[in-house]
C-alpha atoms as a PDB file:
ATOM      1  CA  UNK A   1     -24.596  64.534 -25.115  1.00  0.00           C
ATOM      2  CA  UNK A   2     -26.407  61.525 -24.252  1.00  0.00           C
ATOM      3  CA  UNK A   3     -25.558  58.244 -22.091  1.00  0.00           C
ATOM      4  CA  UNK A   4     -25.027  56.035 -24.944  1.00  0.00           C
ATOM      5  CA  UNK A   5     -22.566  58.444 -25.940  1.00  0.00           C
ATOM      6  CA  UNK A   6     -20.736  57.834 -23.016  1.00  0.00           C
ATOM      7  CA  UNK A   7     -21.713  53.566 -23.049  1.00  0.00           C
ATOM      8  CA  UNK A   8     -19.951  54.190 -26.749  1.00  0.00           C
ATOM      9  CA  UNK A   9     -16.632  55.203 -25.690  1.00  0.00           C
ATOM     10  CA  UNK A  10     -16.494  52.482 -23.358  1.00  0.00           C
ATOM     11  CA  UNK A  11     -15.755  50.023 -25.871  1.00  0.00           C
ATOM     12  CA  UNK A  12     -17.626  46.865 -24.932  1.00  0.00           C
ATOM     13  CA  UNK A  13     -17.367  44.928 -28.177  1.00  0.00           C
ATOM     14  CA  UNK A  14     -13.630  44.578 -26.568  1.00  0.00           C
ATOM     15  CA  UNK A  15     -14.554  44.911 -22.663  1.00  0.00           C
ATOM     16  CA  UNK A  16     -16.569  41.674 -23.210  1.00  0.00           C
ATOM     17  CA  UNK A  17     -13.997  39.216 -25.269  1.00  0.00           C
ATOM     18  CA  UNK A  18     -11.611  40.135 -22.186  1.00  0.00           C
ATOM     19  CA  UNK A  19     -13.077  38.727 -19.756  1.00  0.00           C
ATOM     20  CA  UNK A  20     -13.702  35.999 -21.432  1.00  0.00           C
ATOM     21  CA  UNK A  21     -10.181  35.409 -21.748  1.00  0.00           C
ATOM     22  CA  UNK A  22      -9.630  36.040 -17.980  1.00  0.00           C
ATOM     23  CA  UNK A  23     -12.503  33.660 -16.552  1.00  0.00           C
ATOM     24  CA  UNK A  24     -11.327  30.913 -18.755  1.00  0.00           C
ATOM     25  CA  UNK A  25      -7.601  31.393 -17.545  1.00  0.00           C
ATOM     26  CA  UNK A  26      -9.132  31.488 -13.846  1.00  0.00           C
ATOM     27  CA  UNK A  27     -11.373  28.320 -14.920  1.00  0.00           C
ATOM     28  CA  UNK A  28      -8.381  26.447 -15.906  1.00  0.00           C
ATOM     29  CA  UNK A  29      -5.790  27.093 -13.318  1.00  0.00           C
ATOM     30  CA  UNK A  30      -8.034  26.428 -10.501  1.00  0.00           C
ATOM     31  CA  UNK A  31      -8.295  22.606  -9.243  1.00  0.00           C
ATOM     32  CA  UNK A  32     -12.049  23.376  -8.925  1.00  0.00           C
ATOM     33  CA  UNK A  33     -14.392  26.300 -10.911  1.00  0.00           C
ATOM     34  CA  UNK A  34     -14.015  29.300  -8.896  1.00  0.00           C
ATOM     35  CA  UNK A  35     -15.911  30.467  -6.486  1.00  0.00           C
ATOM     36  CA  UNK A  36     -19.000  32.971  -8.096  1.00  0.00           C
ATOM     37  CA  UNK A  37     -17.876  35.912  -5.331  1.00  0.00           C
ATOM     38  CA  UNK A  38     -14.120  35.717  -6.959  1.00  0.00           C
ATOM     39  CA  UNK A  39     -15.007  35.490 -10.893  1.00  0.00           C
ATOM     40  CA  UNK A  40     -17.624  38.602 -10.224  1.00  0.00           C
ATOM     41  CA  UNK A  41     -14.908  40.533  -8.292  1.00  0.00           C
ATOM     42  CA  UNK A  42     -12.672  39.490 -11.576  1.00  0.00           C
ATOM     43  CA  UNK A  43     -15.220  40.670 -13.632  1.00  0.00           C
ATOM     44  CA  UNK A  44     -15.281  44.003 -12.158  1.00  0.00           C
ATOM     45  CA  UNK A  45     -11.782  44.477 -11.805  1.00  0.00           C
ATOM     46  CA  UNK A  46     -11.320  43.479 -15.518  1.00  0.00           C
ATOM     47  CA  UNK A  47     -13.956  45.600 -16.987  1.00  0.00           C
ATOM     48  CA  UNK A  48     -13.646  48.224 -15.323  1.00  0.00           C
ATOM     49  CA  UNK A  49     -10.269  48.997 -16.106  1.00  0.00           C
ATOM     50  CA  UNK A  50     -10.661  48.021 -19.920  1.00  0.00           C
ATOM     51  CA  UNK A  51     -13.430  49.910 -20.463  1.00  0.00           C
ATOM     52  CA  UNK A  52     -11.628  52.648 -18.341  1.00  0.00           C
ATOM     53  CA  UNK A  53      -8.410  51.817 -20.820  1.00  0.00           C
ATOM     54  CA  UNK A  54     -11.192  52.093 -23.482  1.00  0.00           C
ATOM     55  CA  UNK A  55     -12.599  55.415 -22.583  1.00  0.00           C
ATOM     56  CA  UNK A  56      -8.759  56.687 -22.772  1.00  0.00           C
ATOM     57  CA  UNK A  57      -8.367  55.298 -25.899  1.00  0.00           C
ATOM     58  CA  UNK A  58     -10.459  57.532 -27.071  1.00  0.00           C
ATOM     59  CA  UNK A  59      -9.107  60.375 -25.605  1.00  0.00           C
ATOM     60  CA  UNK A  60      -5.553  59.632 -27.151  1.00  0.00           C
ATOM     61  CA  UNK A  61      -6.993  59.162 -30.476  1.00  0.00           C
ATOM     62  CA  UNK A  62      -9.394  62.056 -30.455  1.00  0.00           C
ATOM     63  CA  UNK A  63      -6.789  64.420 -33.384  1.00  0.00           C
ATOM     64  CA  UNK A  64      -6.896  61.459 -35.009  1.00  0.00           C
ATOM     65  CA  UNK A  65     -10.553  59.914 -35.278  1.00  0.00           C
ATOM     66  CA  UNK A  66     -11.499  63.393 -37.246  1.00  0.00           C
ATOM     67  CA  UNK A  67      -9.185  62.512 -39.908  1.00  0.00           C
ATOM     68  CA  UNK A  68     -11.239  59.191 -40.957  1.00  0.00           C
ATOM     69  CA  UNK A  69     -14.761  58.519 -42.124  1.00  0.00           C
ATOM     70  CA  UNK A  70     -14.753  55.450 -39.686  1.00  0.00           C
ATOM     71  CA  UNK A  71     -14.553  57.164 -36.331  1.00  0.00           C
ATOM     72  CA  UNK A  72     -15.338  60.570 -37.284  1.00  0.00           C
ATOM     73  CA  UNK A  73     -18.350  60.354 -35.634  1.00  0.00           C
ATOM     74  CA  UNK A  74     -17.322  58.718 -32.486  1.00  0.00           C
ATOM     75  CA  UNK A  75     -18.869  60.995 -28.967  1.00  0.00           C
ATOM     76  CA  UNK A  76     -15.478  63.063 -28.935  1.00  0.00           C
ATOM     77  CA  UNK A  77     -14.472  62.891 -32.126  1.00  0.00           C
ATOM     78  CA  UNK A  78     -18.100  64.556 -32.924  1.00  0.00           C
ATOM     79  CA  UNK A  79     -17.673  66.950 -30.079  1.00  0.00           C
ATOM     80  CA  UNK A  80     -20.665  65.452 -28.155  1.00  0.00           C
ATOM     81  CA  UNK A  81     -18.391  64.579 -25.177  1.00  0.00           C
ATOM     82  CA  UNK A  82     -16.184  67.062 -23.674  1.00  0.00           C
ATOM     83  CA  UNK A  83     -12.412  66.063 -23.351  1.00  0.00           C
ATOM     84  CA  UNK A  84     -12.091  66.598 -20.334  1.00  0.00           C
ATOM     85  CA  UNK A  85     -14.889  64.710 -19.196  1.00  0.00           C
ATOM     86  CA  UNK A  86     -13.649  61.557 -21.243  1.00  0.00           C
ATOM     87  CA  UNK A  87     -10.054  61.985 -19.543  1.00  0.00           C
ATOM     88  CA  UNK A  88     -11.660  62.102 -16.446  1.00  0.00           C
ATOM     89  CA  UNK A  89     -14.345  59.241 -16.659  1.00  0.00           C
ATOM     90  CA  UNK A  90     -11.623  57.162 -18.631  1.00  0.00           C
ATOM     91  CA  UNK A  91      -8.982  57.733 -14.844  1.00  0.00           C
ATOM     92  CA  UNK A  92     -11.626  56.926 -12.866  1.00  0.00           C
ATOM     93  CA  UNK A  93     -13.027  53.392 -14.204  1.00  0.00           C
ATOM     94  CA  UNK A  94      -8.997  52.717 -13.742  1.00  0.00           C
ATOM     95  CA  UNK A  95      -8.693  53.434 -10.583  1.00  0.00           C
ATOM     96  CA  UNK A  96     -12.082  51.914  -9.202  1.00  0.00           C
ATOM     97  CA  UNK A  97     -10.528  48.934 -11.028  1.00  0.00           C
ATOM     98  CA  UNK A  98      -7.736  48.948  -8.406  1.00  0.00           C
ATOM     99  CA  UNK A  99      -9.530  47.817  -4.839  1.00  0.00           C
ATOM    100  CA  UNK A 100     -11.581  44.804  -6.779  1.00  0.00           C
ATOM    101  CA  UNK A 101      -8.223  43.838  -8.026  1.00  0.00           C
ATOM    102  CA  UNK A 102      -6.322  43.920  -4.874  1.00  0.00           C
ATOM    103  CA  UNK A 103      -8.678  41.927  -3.419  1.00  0.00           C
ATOM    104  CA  UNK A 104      -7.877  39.440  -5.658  1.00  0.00           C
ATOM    105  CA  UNK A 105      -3.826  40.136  -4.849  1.00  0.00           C
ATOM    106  CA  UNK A 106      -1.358  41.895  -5.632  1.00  0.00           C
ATOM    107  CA  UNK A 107      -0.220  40.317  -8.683  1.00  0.00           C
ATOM    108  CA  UNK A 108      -3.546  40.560 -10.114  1.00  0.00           C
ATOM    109  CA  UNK A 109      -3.753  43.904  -9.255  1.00  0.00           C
ATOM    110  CA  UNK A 110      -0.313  44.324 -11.145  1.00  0.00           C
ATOM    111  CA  UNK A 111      -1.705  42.740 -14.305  1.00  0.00           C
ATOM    112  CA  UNK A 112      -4.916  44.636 -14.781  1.00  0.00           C
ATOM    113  CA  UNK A 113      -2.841  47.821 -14.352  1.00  0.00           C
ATOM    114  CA  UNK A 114      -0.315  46.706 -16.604  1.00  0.00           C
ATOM    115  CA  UNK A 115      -3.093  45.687 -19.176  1.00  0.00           C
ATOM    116  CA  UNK A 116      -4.469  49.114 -19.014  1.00  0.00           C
ATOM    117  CA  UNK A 117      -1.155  51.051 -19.293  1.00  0.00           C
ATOM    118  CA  UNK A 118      -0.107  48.733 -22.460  1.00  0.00           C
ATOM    119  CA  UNK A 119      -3.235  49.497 -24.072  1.00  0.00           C
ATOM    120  CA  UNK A 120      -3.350  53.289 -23.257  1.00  0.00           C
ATOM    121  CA  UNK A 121       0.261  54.642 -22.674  1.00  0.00           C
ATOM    122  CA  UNK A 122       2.588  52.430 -24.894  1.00  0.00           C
ATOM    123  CA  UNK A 123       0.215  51.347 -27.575  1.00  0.00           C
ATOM    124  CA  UNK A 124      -2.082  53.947 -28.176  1.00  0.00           C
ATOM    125  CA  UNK A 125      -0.082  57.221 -27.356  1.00  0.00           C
ATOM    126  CA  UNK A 126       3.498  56.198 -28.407  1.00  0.00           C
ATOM    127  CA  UNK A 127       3.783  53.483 -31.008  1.00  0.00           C
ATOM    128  CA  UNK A 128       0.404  53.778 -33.162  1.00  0.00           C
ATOM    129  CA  UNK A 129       0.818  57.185 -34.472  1.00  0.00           C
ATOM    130  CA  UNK A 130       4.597  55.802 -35.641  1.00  0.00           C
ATOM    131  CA  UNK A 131       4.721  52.265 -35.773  1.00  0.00           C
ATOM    132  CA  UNK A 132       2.902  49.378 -38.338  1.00  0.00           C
ATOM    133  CA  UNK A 133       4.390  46.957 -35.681  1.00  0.00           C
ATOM    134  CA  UNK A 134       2.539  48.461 -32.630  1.00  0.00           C
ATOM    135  CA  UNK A 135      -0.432  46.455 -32.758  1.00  0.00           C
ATOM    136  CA  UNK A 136       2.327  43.790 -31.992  1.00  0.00           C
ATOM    137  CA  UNK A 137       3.156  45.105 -28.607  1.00  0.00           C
ATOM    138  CA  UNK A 138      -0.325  46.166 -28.045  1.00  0.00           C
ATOM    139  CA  UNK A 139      -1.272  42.431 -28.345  1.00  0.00           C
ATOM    140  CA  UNK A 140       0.665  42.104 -24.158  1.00  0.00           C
ATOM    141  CA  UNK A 141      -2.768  44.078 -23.010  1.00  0.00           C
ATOM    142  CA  UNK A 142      -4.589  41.379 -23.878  1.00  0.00           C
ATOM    143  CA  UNK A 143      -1.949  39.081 -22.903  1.00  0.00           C
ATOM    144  CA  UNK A 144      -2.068  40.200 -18.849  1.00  0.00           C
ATOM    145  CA  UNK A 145      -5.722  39.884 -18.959  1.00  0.00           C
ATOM    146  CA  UNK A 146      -5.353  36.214 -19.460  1.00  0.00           C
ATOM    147  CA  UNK A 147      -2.738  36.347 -16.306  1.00  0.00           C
ATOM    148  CA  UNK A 148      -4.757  38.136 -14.233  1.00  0.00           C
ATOM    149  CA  UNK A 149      -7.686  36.140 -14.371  1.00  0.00           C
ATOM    150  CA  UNK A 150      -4.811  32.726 -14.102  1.00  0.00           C
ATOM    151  CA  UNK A 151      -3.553  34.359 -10.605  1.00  0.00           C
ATOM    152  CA  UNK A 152      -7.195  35.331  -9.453  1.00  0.00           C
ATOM    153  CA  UNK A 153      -7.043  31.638  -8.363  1.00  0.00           C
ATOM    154  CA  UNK A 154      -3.464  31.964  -6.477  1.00  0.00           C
ATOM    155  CA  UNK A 155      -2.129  29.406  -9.043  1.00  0.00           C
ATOM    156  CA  UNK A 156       1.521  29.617  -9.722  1.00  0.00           C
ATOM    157  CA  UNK A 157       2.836  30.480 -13.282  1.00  0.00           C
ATOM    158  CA  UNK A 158       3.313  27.720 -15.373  1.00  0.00           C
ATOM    159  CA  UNK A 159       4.245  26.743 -18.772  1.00  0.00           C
ATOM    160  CA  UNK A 160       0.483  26.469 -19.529  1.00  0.00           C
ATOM    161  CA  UNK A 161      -0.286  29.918 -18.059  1.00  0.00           C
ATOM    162  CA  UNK A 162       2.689  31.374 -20.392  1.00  0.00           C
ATOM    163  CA  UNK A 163       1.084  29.837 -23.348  1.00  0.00           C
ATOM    164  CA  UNK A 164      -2.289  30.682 -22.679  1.00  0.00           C
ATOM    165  CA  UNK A 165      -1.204  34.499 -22.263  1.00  0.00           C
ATOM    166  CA  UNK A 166       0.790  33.971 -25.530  1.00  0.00           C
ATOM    167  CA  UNK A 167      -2.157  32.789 -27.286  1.00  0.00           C
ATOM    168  CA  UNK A 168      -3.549  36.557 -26.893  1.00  0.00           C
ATOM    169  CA  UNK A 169      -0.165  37.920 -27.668  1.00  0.00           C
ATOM    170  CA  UNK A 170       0.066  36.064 -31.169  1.00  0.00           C
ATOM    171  CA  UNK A 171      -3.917  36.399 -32.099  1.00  0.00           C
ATOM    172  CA  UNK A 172      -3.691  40.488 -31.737  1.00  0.00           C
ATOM    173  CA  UNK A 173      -1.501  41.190 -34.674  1.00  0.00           C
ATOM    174  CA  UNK A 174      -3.416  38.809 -37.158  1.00  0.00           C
ATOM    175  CA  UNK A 175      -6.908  40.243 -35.918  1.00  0.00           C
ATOM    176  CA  UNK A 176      -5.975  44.395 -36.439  1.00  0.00           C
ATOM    177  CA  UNK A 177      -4.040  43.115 -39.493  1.00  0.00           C
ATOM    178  CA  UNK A 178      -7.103  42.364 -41.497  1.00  0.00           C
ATOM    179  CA  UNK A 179      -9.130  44.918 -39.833  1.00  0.00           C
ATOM    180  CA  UNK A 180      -6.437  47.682 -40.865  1.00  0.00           C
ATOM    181  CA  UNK A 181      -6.680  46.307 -44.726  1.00  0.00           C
ATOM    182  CA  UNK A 182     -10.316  46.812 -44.371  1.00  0.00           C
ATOM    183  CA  UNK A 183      -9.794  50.487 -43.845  1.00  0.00           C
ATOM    184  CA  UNK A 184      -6.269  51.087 -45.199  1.00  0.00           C
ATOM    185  CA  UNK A 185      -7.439  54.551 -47.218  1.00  0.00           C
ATOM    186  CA  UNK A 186      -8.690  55.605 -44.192  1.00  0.00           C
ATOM    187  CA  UNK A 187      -5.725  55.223 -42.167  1.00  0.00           C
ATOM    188  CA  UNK A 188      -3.352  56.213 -45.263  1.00  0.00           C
ATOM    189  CA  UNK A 189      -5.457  59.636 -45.012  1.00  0.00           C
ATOM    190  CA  UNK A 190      -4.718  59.726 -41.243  1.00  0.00           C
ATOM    191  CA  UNK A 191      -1.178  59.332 -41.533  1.00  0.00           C
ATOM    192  CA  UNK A 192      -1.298  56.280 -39.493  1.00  0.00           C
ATOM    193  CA  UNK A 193       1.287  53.523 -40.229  1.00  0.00           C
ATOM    194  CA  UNK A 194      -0.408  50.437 -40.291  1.00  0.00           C
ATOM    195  CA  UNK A 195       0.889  47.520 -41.853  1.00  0.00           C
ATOM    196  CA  UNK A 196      -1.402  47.488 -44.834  1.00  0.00           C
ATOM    197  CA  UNK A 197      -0.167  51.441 -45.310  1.00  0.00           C
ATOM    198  CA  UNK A 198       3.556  51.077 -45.339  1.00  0.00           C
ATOM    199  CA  UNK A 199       3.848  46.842 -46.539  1.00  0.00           C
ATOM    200  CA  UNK A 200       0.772  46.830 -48.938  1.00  0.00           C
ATOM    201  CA  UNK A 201      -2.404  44.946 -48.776  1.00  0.00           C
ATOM    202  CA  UNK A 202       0.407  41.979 -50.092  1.00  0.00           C
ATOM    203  CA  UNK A 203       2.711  42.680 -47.533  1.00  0.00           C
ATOM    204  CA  UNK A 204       0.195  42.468 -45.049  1.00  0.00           C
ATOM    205  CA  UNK A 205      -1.425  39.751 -45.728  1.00  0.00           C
ATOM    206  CA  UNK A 206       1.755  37.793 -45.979  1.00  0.00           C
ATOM    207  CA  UNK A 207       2.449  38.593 -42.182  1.00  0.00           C
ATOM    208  CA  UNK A 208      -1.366  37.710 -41.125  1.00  0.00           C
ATOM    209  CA  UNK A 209      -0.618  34.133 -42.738  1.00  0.00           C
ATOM    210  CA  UNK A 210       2.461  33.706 -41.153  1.00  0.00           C
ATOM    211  CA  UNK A 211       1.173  34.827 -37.727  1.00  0.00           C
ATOM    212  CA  UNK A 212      -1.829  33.010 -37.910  1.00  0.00           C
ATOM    213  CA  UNK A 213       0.277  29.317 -38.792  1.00  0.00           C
ATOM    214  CA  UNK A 214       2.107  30.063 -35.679  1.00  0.00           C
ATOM    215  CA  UNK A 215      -0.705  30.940 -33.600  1.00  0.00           C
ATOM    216  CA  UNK A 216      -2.412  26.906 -35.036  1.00  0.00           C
ATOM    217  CA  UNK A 217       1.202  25.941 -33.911  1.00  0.00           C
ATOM    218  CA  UNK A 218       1.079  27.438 -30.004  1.00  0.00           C
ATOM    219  CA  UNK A 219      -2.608  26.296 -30.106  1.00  0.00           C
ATOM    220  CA  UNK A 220      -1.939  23.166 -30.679  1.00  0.00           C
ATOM    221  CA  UNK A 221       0.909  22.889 -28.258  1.00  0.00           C
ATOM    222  CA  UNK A 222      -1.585  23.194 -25.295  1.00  0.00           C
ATOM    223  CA  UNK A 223      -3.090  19.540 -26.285  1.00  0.00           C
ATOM    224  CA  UNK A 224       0.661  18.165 -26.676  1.00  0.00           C
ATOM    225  CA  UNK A 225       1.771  19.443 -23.036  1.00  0.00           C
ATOM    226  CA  UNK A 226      -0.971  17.341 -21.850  1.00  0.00           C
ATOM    227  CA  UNK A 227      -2.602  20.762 -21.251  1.00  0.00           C
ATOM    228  CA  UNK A 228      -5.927  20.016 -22.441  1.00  0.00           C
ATOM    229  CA  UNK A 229      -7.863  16.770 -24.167  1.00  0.00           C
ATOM    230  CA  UNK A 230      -9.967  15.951 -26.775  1.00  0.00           C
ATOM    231  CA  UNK A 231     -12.550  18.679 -26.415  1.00  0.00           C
ATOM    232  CA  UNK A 232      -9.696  21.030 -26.802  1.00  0.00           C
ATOM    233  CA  UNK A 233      -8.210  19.402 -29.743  1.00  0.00           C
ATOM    234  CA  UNK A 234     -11.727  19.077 -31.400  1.00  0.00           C
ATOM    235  CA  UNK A 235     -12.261  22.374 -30.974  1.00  0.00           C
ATOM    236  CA  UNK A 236      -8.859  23.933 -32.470  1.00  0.00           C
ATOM    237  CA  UNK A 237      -8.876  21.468 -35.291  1.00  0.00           C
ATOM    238  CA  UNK A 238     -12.110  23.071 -36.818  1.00  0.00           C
ATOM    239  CA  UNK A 239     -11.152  26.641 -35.272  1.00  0.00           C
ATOM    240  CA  UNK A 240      -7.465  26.823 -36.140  1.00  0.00           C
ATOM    241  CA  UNK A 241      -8.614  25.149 -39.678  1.00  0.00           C
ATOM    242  CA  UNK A 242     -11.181  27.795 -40.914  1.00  0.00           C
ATOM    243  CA  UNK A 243      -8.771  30.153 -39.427  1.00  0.00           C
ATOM    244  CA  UNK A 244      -5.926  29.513 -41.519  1.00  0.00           C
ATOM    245  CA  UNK A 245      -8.069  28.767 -45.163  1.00  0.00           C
ATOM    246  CA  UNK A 246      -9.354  32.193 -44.635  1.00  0.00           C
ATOM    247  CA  UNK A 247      -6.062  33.959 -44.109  1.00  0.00           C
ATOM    248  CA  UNK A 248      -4.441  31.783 -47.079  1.00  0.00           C
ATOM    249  CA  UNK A 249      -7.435  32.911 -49.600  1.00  0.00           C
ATOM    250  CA  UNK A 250      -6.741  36.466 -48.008  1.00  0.00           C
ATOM    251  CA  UNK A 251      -2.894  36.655 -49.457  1.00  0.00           C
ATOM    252  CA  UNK A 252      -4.245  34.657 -52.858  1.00  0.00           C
ATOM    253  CA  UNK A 253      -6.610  37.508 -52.902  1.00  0.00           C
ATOM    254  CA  UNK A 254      -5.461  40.653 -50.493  1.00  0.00           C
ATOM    255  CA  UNK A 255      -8.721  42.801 -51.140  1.00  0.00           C
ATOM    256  CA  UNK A 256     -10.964  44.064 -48.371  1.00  0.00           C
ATOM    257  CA  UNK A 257     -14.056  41.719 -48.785  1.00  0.00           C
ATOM    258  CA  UNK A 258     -11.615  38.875 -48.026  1.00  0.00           C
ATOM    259  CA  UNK A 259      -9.965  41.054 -44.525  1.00  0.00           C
ATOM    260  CA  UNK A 260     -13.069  41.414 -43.493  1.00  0.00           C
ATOM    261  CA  UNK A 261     -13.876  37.905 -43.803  1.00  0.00           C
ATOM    262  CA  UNK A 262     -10.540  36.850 -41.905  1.00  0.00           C
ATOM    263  CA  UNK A 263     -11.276  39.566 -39.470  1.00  0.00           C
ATOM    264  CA  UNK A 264     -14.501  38.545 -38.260  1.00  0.00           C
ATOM    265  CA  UNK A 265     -13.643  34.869 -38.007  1.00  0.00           C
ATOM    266  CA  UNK A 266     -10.521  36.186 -36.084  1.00  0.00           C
ATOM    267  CA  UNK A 267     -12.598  36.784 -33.013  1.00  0.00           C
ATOM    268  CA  UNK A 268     -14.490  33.890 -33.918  1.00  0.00           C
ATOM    269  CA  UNK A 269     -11.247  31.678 -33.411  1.00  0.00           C
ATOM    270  CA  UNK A 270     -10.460  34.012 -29.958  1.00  0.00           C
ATOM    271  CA  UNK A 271     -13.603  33.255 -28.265  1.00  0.00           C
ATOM    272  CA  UNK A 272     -13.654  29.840 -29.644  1.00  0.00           C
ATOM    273  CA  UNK A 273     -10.566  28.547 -28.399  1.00  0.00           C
ATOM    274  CA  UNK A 274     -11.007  29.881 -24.788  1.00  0.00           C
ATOM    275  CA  UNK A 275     -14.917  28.354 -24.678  1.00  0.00           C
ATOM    276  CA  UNK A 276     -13.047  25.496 -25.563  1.00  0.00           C
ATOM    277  CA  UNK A 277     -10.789  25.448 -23.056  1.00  0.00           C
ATOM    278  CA  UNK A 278     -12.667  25.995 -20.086  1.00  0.00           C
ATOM    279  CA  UNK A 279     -15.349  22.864 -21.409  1.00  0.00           C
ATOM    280  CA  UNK A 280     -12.055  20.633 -21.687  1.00  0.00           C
ATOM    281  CA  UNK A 281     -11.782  21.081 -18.240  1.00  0.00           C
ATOM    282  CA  UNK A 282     -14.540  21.343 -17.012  1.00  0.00           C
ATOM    283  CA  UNK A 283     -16.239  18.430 -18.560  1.00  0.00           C
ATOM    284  CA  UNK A 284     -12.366  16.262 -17.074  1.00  0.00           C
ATOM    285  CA  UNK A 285     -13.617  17.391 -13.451  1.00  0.00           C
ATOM    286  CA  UNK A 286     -17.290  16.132 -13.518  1.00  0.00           C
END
């Protein structure tokens, strides 16, 4: 047992894109960029309770990580971490989450909570050892991170904050789509009903197409709400475009090297869009 066992199961690779998501969805529904004491306190509410969400992640899945040669060798999975000390580390970074969010208020507070219990409780426990389509729900985690970094700023909900969250929503699927055709034996070997397991590599990639024309489509209809400007639209021409080329070569050709290529430019188009969203507006306020 070591530290960066622990700094593994933590999950950072997805702590990180996070709060991106929720500082651009506090930079855009302020009337000014936030104050630096209010994006830090975001910051720690945020990551603290997706890592925590992380850390029980890995609890939930720890039957199932020994079954694949991907995650065998994660800290619990390997028996390097006890159980009980990931349960326990994973409850706490929740609920040190909880005063940094509450001093944000109460609804943020309710989003970073609900974020966490999504992720942990209804996607990870109940619908992925069942359900190709949980990844689907799953995607609302990401979803209320996007809210609670909106409300940080005591804006109201609006149309824009809706779509924003739904941006989240519709990426999730498409992203763990590709990544699950990567690794289908390995899940097929788990017993765990991804898409690619029970559809086909065909069937999936079908449904990553689809999603991922929709998810141009809500994209775009930030810039025709008067949303965002040019910088925006620049941006999710180029974004949305390599985005949906590399998910229509990917059901031409449903192998692996091809998901992985989709996948990767996936969180490409994620981080992409928001960046490009918070320059839109902040480049309109100067």
């Amino acid at each position: 047992m070591s530290g960066c066992d622990y700094v593994r199961l933590l999950k950072l690779n997805i702590v990180g894109p996070l709060l991106l998501v929720a500082w651009a969805a506090a930079v855009v529904a302020g009337s000014a960029v936030p104050a630096w004491d209010r994006l830090l306190l975001l910051a720690a509410a945020g990551g603290l309770s997706s890592a925590g969400a992380s850390v029980l992640n890995h609890y939930g899945d720890r039957r199932l990580d020994v079954l694949m040669d991907r995650t065998k060798a994660r800290p619990l999975a390997a028996s390097k971490v006890r159980a009980s000390a990931v349960l326990g580390l994973g409850l706490a970074l929740v609920a040190l989450s909880i005063p940094f969010s509450l001093w944000l208020g109460p609804l943020v507070a309710a989003c970073t909570l609900a974020g966490a219990f999504v992720y942990v409780v209804i996607y990870t426990l109940w619908l992925k050892p069942y359900s190709p389509l949980s990844v689907v729900v799953g995607g609302l985690a990401g979803s209320f991170a996007a809210l609670s970094g909106w409300f940080s700023t005591n804006a109201p909900l609006s149309w824009t904050a809706a779509i924003v969250a739904a941006l989240v929503f519709l990426w999730t699927p498409a992203h763990f789509w590709s990544f699950a055709i990567v690794h289908h034996r390995d899940y097929q070997r788990a017993g765990i009903p991804t898409l690619a397991v029970v559809a086909g590599t065909k069937g999936a990639a079908t449904c990553i197409l689809l999603t991922s024309v929709l998810l141009a489509l809500v994209s775009f209809l930030l810039y025709l709400l008067n949303a965002f400007g040019s910088v925006y639209l620049i941006g999710t021409v180029f974004l949305a475009g390599a985005y949906l080329v590399s998910n229509f070569q990917l059901w031409r050709t449903p192998k692996q090297e091809r998901a992985w290529i989709s996948y990767k430019l996936s969180g490409v188009f994620l981080l992409g869009i928001f960046i490009a969203m918070m320059l839109d507006v902040l480049l309109a306020r100067m």
